[in-house]
Protein backbone atom coordinates (compact mmCIF):
# COMPACT_ATOMS: atom_id res chain seq x y z
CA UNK A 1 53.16 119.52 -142.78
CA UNK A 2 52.52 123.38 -142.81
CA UNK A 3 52.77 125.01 -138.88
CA UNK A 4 48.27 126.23 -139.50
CA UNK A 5 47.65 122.46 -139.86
CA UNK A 6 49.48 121.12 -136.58
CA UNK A 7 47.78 123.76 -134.61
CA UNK A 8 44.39 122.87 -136.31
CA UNK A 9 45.32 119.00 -135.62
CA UNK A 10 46.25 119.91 -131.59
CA UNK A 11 42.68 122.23 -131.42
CA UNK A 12 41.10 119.23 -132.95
CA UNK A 13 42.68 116.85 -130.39
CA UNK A 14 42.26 118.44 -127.95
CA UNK A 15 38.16 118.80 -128.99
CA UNK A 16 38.22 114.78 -129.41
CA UNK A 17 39.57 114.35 -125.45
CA UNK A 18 36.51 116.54 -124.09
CA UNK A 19 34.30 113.77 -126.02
CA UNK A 20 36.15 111.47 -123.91
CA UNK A 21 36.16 113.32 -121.28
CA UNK A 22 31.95 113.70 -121.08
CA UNK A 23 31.47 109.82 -122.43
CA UNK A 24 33.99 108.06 -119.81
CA UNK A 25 35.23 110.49 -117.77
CA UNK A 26 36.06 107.47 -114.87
CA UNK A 27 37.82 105.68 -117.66
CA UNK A 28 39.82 108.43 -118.79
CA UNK A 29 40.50 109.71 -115.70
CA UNK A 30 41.86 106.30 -114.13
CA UNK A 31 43.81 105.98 -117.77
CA UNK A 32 45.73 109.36 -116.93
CA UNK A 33 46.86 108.68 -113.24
CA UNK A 34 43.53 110.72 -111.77
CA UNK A 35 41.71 107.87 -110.28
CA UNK A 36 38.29 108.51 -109.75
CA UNK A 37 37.82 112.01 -110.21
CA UNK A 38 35.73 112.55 -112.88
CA UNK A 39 34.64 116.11 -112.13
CA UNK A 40 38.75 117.04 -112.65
CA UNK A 41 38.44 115.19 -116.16
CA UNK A 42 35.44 116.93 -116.50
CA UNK A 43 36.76 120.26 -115.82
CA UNK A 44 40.22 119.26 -118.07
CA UNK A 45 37.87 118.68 -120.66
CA UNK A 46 36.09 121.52 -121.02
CA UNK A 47 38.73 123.83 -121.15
CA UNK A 48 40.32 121.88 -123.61
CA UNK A 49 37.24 121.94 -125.62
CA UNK A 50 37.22 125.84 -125.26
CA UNK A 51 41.32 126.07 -126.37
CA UNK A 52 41.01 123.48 -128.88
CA UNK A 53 38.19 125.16 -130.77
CA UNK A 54 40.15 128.20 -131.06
CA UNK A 55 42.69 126.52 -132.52
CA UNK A 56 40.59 125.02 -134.72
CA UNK A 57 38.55 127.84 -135.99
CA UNK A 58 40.43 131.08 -135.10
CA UNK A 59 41.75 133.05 -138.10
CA UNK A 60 44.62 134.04 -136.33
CA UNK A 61 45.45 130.75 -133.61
CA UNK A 62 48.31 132.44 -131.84
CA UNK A 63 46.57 133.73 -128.74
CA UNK A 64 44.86 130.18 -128.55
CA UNK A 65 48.48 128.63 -128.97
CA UNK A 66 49.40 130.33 -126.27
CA UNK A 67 46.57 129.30 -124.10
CA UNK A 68 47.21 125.50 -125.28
CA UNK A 69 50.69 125.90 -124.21
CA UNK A 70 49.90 127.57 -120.54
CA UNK A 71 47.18 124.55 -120.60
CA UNK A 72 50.27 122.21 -120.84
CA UNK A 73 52.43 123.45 -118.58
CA UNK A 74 49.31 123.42 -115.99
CA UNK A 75 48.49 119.73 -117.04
CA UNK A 76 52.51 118.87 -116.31
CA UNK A 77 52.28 120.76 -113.02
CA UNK A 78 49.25 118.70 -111.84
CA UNK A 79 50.06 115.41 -113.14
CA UNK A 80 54.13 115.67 -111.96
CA UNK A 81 52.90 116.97 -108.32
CA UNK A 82 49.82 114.48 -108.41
CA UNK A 83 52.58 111.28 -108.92
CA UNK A 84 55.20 112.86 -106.96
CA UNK A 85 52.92 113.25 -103.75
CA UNK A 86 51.41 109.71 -103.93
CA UNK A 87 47.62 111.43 -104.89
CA UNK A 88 47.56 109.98 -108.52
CA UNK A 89 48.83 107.04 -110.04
CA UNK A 90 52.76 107.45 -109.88
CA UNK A 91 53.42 106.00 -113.47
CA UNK A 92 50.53 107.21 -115.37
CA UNK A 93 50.47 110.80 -114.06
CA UNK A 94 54.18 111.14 -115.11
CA UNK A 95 53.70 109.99 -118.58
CA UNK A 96 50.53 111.70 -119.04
CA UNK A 97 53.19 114.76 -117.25
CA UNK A 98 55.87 114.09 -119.83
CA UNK A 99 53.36 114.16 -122.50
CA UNK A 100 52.22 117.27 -121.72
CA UNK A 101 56.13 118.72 -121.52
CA UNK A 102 56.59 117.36 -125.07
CA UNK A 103 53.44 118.77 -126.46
CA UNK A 104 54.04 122.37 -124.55
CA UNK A 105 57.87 121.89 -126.38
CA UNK A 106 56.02 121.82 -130.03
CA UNK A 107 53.35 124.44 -128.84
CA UNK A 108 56.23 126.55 -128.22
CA UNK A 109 58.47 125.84 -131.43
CA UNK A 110 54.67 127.05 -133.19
CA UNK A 111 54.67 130.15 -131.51
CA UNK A 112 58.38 130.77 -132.00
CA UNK A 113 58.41 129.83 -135.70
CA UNK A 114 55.11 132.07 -136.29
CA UNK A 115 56.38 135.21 -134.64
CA UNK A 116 59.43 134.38 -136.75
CA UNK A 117 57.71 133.73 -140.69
């Protein structure tokens, strides 16, 4: 699959979690570790939405790329912290962490292989 239509698929995904994120955010956010704290999904959500449409649509994604990717390493901050301090759910906040530091790790091999043609 070309590099332009992985970042398209991640802006995309990352649109289709905001959906989630506004239909269920108690669902989702007990799914990833958060409990009940639907305005954090919330607020997740829309700044995904906001990255993930620039991926999507941008003629040139790199700055958005790079957004996504400081969005990850924020996501594996909060979730890793959030399980290792007892304030989310221990097991879910670490995968949803890990998943975040093996999304960042492709984010990254993007940027480096588009700076690098």
């Amino acid at each position: 699959m070309e590099p332009l239509m992985v970042v398209r698929a991640i802006g995309w995904g990352s649109m289709g979690f905001t959906v989630a994120s506004v239909v269920a955010p108690r669902a989702l956010g007990r799914a990833m570790g958060l409990g009940d704290r639907r305005a954090l999904v919330r607020v997740l959500g829309a700044r995904d939405f906001v990255v993930g449409a620039g991926l999507a649509v941008a003629g040139d994604p790199t700055p958005w790329l790079r957004a996504r990717l400081a969005c990850e390493v924020c996501d594996a901050v909060l979730h890793g912290v959030g399980a290792l301090n007892g304030t989310f759910h221990r097991k879910r906040a670490l995968t949803i962490a890990a998943g975040a530091v093996a999304l960042g790790a492709l984010e990254y091999a993007l940027l480096r292989e588009s700076a690098n043609p």
